[in-house]
C-alpha atoms as a PDB file:
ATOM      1  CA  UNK A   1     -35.797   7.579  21.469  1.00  0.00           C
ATOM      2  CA  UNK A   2     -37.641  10.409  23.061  1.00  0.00           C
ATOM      3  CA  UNK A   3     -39.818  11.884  20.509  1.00  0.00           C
ATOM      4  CA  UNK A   4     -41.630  14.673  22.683  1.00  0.00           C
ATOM      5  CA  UNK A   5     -38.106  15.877  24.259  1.00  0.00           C
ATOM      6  CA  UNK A   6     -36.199  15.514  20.329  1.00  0.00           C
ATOM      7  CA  UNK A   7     -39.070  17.339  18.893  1.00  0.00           C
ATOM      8  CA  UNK A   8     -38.978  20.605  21.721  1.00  0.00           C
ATOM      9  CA  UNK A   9     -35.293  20.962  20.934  1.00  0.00           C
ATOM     10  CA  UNK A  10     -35.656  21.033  17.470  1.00  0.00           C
ATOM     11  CA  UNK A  11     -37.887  23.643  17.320  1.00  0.00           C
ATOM     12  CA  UNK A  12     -36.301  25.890  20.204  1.00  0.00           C
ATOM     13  CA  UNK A  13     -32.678  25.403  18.053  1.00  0.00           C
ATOM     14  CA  UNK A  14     -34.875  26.454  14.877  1.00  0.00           C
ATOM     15  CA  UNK A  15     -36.372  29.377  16.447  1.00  0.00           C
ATOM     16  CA  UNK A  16     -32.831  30.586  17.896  1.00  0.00           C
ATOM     17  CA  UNK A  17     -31.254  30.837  14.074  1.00  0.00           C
ATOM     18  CA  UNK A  18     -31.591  33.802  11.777  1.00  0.00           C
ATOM     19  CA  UNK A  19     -31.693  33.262   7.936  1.00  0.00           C
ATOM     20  CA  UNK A  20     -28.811  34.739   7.787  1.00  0.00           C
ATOM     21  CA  UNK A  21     -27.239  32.812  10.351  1.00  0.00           C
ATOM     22  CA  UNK A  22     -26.458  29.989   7.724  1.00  0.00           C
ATOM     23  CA  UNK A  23     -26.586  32.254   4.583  1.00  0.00           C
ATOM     24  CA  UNK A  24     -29.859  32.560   3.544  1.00  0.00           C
ATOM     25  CA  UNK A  25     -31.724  35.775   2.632  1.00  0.00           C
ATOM     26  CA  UNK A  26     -33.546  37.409   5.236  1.00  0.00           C
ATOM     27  CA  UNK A  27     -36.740  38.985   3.357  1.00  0.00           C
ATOM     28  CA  UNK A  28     -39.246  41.446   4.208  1.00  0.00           C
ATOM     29  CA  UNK A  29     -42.195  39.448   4.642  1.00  0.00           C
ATOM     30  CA  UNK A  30     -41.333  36.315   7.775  1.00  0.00           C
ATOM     31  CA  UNK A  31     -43.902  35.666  10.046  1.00  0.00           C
ATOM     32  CA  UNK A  32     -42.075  33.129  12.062  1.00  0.00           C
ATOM     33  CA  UNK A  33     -39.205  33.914  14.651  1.00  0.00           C
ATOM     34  CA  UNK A  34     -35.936  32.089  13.299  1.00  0.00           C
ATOM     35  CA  UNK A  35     -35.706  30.018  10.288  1.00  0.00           C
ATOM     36  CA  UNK A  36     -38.998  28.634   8.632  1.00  0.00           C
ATOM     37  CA  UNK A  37     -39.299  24.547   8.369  1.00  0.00           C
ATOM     38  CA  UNK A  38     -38.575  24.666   4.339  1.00  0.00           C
ATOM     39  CA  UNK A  39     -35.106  26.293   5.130  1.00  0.00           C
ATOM     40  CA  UNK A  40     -34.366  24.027   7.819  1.00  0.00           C
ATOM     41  CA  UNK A  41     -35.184  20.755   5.345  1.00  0.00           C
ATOM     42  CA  UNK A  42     -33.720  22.619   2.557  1.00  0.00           C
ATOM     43  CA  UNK A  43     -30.054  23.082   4.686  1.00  0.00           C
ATOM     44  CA  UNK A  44     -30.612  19.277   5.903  1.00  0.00           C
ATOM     45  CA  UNK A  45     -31.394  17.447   2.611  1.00  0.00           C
ATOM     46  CA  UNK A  46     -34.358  16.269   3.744  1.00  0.00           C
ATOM     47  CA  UNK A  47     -38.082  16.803   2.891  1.00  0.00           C
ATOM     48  CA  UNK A  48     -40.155  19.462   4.401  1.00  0.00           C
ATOM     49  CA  UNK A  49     -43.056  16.971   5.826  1.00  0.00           C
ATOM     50  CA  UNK A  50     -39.882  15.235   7.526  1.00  0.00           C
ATOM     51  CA  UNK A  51     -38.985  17.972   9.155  1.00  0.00           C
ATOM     52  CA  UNK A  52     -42.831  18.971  10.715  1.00  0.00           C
ATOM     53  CA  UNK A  53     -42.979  15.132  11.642  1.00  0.00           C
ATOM     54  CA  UNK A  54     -40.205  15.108  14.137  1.00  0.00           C
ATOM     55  CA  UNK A  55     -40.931  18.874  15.079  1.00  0.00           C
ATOM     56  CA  UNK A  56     -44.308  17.312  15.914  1.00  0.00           C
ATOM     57  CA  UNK A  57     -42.584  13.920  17.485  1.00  0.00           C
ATOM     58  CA  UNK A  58     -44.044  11.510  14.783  1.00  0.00           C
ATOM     59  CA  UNK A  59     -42.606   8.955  12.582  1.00  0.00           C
ATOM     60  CA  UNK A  60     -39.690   6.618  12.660  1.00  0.00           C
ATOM     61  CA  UNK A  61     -36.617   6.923  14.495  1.00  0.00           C
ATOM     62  CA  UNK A  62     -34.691   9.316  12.349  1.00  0.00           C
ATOM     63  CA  UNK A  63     -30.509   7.671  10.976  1.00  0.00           C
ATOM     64  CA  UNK A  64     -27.961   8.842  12.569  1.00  0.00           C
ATOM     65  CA  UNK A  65     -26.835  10.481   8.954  1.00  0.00           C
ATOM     66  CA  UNK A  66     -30.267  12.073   9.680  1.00  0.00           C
ATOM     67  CA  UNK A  67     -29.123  13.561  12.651  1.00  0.00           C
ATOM     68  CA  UNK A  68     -26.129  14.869  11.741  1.00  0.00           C
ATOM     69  CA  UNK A  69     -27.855  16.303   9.249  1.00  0.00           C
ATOM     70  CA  UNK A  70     -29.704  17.799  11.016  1.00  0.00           C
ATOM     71  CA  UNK A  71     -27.457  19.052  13.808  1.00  0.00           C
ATOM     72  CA  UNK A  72     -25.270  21.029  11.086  1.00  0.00           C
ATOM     73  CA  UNK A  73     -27.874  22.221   9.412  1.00  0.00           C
ATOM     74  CA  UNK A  74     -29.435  24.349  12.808  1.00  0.00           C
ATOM     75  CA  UNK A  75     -25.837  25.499  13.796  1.00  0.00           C
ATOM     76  CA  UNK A  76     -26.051  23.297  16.954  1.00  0.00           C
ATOM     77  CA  UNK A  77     -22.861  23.524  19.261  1.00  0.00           C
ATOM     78  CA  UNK A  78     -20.979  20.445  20.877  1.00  0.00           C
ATOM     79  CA  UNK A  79     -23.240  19.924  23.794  1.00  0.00           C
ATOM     80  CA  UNK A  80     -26.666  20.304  21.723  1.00  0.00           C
ATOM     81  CA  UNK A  81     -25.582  18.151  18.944  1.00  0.00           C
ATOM     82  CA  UNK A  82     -24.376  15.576  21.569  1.00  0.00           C
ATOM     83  CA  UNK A  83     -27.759  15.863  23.234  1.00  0.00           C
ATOM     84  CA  UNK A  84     -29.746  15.661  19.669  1.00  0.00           C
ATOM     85  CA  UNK A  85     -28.035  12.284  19.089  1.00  0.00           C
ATOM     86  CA  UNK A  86     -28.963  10.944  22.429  1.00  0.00           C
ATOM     87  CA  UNK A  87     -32.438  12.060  22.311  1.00  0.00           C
ATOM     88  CA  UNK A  88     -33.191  10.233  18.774  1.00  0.00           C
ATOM     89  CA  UNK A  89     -31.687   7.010  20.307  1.00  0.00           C
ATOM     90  CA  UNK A  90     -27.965   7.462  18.970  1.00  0.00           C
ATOM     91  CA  UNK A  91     -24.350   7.372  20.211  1.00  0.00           C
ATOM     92  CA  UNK A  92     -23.119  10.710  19.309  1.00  0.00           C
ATOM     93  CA  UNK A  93     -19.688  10.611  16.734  1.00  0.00           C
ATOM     94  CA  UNK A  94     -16.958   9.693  18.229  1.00  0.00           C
ATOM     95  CA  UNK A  95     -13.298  11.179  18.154  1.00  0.00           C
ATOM     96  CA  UNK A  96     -11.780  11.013  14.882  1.00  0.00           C
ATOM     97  CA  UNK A  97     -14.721  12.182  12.416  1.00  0.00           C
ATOM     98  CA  UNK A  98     -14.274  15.251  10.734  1.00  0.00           C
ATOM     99  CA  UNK A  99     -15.900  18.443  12.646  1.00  0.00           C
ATOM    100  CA  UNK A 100     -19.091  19.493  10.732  1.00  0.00           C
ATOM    101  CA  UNK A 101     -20.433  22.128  13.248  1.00  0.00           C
ATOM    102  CA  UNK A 102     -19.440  25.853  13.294  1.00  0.00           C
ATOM    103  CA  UNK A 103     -19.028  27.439  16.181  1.00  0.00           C
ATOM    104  CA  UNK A 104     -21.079  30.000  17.199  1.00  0.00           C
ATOM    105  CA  UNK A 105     -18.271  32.500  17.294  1.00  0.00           C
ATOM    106  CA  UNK A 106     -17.384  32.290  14.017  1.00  0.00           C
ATOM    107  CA  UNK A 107     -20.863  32.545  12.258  1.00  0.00           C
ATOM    108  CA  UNK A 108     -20.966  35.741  14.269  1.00  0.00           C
ATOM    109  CA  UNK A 109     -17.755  36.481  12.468  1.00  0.00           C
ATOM    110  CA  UNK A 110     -19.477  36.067   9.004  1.00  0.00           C
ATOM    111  CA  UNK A 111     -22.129  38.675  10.277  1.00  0.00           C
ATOM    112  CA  UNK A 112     -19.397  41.470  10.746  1.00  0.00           C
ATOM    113  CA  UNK A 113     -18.000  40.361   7.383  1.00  0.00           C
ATOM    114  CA  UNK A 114     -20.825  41.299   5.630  1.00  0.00           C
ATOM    115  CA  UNK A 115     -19.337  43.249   2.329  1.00  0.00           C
ATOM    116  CA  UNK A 116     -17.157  40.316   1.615  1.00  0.00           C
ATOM    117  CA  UNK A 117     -17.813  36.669   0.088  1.00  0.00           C
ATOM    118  CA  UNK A 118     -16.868  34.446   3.180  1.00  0.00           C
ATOM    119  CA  UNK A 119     -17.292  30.858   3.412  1.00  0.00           C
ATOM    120  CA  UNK A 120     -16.893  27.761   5.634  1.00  0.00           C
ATOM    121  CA  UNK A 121     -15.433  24.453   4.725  1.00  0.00           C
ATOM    122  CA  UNK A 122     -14.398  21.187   6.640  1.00  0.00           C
ATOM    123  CA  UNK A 123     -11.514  19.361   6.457  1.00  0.00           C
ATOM    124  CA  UNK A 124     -12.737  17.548   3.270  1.00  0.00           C
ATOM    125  CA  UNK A 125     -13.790  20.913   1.339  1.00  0.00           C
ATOM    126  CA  UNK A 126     -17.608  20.319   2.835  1.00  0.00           C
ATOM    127  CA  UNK A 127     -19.460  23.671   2.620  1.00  0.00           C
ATOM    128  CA  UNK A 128     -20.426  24.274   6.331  1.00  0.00           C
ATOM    129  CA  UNK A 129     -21.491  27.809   6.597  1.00  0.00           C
ATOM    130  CA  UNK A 130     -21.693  31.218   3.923  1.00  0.00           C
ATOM    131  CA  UNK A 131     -22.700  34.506   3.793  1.00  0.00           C
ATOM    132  CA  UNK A 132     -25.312  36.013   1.580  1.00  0.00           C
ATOM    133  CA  UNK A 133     -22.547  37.626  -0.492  1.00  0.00           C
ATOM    134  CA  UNK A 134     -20.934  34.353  -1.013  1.00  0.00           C
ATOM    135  CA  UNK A 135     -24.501  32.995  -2.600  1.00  0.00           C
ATOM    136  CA  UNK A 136     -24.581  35.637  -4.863  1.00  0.00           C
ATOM    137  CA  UNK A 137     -21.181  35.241  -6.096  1.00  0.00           C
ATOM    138  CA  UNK A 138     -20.788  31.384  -6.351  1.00  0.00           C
ATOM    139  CA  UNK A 139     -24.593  30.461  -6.668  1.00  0.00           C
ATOM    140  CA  UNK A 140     -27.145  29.003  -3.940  1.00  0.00           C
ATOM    141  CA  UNK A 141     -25.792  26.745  -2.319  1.00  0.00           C
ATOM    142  CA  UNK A 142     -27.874  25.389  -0.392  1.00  0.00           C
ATOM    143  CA  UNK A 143     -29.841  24.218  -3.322  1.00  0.00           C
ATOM    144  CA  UNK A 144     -27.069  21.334  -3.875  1.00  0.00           C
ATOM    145  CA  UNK A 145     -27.728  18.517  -2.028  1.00  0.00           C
ATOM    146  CA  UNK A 146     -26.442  18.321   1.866  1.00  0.00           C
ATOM    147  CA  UNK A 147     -23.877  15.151   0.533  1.00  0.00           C
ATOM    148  CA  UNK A 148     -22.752  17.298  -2.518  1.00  0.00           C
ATOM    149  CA  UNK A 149     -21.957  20.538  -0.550  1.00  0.00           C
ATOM    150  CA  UNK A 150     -18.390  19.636  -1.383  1.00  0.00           C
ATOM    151  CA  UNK A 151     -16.218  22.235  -3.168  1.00  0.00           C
ATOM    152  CA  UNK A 152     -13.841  19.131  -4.169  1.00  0.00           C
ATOM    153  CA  UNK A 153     -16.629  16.741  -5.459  1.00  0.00           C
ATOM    154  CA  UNK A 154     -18.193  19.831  -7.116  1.00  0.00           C
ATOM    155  CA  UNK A 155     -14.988  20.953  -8.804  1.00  0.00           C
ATOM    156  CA  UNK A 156     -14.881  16.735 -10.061  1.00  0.00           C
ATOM    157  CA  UNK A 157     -18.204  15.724 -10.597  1.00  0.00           C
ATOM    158  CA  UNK A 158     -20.876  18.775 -10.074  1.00  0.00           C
ATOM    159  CA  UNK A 159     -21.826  22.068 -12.522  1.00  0.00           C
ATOM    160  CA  UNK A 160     -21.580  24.425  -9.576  1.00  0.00           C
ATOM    161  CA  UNK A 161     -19.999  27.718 -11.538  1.00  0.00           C
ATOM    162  CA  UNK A 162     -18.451  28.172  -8.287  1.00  0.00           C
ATOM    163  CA  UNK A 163     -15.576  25.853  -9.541  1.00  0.00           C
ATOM    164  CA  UNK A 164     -15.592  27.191 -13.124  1.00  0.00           C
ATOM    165  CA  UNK A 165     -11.712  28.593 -13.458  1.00  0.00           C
ATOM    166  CA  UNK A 166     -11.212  31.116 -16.548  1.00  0.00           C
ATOM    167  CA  UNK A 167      -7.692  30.016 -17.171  1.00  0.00           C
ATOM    168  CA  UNK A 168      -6.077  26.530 -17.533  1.00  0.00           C
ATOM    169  CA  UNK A 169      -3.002  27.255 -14.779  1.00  0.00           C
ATOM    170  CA  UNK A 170      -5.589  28.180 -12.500  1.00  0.00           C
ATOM    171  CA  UNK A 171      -8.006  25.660 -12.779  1.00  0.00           C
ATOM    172  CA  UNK A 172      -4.684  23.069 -12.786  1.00  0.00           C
ATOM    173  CA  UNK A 173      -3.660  24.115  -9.675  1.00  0.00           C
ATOM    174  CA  UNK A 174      -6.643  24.702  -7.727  1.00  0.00           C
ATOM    175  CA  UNK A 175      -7.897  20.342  -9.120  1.00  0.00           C
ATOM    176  CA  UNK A 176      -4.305  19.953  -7.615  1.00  0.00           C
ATOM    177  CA  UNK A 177      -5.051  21.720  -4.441  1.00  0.00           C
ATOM    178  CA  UNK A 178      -8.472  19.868  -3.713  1.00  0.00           C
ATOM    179  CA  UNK A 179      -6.751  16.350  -3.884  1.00  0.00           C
ATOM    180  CA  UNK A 180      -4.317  17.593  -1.465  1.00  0.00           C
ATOM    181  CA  UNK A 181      -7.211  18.633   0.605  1.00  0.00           C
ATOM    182  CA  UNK A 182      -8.543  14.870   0.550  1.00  0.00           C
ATOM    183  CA  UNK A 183      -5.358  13.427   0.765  1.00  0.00           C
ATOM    184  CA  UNK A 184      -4.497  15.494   4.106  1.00  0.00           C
ATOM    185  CA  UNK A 185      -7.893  14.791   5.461  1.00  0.00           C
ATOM    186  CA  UNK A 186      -7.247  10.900   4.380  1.00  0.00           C
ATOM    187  CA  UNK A 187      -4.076  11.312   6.780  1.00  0.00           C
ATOM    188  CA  UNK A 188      -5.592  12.688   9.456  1.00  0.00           C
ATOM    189  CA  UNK A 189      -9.093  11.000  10.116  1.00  0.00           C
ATOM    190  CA  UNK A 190      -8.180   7.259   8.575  1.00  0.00           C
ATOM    191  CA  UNK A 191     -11.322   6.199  10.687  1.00  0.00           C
ATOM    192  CA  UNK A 192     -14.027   8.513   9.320  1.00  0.00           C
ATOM    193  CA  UNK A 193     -16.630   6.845   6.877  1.00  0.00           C
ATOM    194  CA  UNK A 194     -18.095   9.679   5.052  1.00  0.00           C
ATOM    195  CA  UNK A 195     -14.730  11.140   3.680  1.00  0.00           C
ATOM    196  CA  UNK A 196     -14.082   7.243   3.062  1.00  0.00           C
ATOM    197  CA  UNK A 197     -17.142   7.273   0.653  1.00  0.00           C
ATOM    198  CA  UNK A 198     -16.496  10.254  -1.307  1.00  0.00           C
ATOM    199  CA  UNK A 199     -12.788   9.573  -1.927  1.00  0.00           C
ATOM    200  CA  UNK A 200     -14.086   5.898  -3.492  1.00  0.00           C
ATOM    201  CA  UNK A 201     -16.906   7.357  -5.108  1.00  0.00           C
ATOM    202  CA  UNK A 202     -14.466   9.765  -6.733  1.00  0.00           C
ATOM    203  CA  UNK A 203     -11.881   7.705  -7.606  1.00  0.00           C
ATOM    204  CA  UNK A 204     -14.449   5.750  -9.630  1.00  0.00           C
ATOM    205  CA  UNK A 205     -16.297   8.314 -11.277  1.00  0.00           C
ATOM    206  CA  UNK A 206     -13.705  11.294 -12.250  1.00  0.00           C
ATOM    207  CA  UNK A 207     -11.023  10.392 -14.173  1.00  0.00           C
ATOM    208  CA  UNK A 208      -9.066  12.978 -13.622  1.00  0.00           C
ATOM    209  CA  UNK A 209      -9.176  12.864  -9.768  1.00  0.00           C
ATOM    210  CA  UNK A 210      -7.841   9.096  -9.970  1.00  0.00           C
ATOM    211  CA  UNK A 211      -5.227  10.379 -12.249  1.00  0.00           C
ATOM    212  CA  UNK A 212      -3.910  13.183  -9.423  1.00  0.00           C
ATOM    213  CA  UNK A 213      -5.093  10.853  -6.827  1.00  0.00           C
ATOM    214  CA  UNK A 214      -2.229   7.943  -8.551  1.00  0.00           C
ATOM    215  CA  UNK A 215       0.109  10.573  -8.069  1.00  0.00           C
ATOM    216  CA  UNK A 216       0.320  10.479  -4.623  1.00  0.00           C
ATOM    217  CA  UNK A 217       1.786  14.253  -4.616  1.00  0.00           C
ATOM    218  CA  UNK A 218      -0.036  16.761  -2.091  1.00  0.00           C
ATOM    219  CA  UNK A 219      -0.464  20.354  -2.554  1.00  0.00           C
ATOM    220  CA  UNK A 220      -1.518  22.175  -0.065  1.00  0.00           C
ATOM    221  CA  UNK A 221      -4.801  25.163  -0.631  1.00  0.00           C
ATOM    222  CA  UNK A 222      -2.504  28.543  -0.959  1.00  0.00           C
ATOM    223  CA  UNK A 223      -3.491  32.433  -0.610  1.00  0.00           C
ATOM    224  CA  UNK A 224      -3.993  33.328  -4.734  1.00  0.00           C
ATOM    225  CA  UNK A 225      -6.563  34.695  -6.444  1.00  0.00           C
ATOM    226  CA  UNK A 226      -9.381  32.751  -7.670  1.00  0.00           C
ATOM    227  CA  UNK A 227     -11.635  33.656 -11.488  1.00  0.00           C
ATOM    228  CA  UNK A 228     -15.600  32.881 -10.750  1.00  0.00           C
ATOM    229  CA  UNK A 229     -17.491  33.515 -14.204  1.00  0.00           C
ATOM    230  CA  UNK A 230     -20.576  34.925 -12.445  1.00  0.00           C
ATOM    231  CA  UNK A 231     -23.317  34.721 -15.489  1.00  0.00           C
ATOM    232  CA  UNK A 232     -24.279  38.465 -15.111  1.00  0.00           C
ATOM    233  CA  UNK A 233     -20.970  40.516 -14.295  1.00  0.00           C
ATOM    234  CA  UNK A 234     -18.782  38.034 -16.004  1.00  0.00           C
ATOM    235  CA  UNK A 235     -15.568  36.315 -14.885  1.00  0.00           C
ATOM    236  CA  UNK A 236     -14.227  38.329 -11.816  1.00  0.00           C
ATOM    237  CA  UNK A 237     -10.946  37.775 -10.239  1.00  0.00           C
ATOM    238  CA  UNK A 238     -10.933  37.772  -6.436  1.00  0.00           C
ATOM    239  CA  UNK A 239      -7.947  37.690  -3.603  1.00  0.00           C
ATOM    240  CA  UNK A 240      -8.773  34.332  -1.997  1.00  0.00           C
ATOM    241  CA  UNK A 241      -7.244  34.093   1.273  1.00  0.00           C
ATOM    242  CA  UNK A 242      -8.134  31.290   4.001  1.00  0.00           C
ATOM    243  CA  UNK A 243      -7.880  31.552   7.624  1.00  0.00           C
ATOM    244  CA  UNK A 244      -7.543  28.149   9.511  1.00  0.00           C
ATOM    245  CA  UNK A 245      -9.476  27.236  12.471  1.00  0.00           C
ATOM    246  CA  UNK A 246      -6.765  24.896  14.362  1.00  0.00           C
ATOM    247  CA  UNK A 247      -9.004  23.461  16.840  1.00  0.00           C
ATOM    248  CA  UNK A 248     -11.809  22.347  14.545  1.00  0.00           C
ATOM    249  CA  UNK A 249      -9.624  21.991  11.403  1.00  0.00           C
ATOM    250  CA  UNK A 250     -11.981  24.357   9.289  1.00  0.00           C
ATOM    251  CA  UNK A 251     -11.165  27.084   6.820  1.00  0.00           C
ATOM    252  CA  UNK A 252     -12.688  30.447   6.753  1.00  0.00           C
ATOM    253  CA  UNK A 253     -12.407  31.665   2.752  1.00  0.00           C
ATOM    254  CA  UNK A 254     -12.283  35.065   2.257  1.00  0.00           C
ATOM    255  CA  UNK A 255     -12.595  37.161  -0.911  1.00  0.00           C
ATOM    256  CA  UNK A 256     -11.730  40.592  -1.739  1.00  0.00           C
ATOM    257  CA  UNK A 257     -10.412  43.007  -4.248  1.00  0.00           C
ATOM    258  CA  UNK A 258      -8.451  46.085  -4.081  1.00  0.00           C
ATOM    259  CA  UNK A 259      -9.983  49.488  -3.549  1.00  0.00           C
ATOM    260  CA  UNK A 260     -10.732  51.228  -6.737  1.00  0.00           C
ATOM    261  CA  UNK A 261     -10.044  48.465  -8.716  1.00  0.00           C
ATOM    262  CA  UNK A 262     -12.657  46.813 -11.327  1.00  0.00           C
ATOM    263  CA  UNK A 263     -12.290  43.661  -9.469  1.00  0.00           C
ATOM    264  CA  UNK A 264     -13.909  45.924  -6.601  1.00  0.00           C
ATOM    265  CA  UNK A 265     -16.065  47.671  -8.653  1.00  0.00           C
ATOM    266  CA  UNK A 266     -17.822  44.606  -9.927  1.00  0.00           C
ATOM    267  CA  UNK A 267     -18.079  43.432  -5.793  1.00  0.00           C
ATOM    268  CA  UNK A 268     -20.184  47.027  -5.145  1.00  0.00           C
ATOM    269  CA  UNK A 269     -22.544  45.668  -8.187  1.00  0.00           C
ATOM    270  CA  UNK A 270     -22.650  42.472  -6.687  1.00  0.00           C
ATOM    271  CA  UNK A 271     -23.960  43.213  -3.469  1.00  0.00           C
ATOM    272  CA  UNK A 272     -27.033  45.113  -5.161  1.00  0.00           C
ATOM    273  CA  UNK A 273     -27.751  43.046  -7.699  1.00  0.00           C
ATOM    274  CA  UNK A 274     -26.832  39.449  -6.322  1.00  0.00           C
ATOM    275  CA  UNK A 275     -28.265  40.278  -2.927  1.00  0.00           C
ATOM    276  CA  UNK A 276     -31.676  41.443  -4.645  1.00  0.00           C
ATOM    277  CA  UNK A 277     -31.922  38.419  -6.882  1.00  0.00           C
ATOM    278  CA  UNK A 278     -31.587  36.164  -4.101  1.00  0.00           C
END
């Protein structure tokens, strides 16, 4: 491990990211360039004094699940994350793991997307990357812990109100839809260890996943329209419509509503009161 060298490009890859670069409010008041330690532990699951340890190239050897952490948390590219992993003493993760890193490209995307919820998900439903807008609509995010930033274990097992449906179809098809999700992952990365570990620990713990799970039927996430009971503005309907990145296997979700309609109305309101609160 080469704490000096692991420590520099920690805090250069810090100083390069904007708060709302992975979602986060920007402020008035930052006297640092790029994000500030506490947002960089809060993205990564891990403790504040962690962080300023290896910044400062103390402590242990950080995991590898540390690492990866880590890596997705500062937005860190191919080459940097393989270079991150090397640096604290690792192999880097091999072919056949689910991607976890955004491109750079497409959190510049999010930027120009600005009126509009938008969010990022892996293969396995894992919340990779959101816009302020999508915080304010769903609820902060990055206040769930870095393994529970999972829309399907959320929907199963968590109290996010992001997976709240107002109707019983709805919520039916979309529990059906995020078992497909798993079960399409489960086809296509047999070898990785982390979707491996949720699927068991959800099988065991939500009865109604191992029920759909026993089904064996898959059903794939379609364009529809999605009910989020925000608790100020109520339960709003939005278009939900994903774009797939082929060469990472991420979705881009994107919500809207039609001009002049209340759906759209209640978006406007959103965007000053949401974005203020946060």
């Amino acid at each position: 491990m080469n704490r000096t060298e692991l420590a520099a490009v920690l805090r250069q890859a810090r100083s390069r990211l904007r708060p709302q670069d992975v979602g986060l409010p920007s402020g008035t008041r930052r006297q640092v360039r790029g994000l500030r330690r506490e947002e960089v532990a809060m993205l990564a699951g891990l403790s504040v004094d962690y962080v300023v340890r290896l910044e400062q190239g103390r402590g242990a050897r950080p995991s590898a699940q540390v690492v990866a952490a880590l890596a997705q948390a500062l937005r860190l590219d191919d080459d940097d994350r393989e270079l991150v992993f090397r640096l604290a003493g690792h192999e880097p993760p091999q072919p056949g793991r689910i991607e976890m890193v955004v491109r750079p490209s497409v959190l510049r995307l999010l930027d120009r997307m600005a009126d509009l919820p938008v969010l990022v998900l892996s293969a396995k439903g894992d919340v990779l990357a959101w816009n302020p807008l999508a915080a304010a609509l769903q609820g902060d995010m990055s206040a769930w812990p870095r393994h529970r930033r999972n829309l399907v274990w959320q929907r199963f097992l968590g109290s996010s109100r992001c997976q709240i449906a107002a109707n019983p179809g709805e919520d039916e098809a979309a529990a059906r839809a995020a078992v497909g999700t798993l079960r399409a992952a489960q086809a296509r990365y047999p070898r990785d260890a982390d979707l491996a570990r949720m699927i068991s620990e959800l099988r065991h713990s939500s009865p109604r996943f191992e029920e759909l799970w026993r089904e064996g039927r898959f059903t794939a996430w379609r364009a529809a329209t999605k009910t989020i009971r925000h608790p100020r503005l109520g339960a709003i309907t939005l278009d939900c419509d994903t774009l797939l990145l082929p060469d990472t296997d991420q979705t881009v979700v994107v919500y809207s509503a039609e001009p002049g309609s209340p759906q759209a109305t209640a978006l406007d309101m959103l965007r000053v009161t949401g974005l203020q609160q946060l």
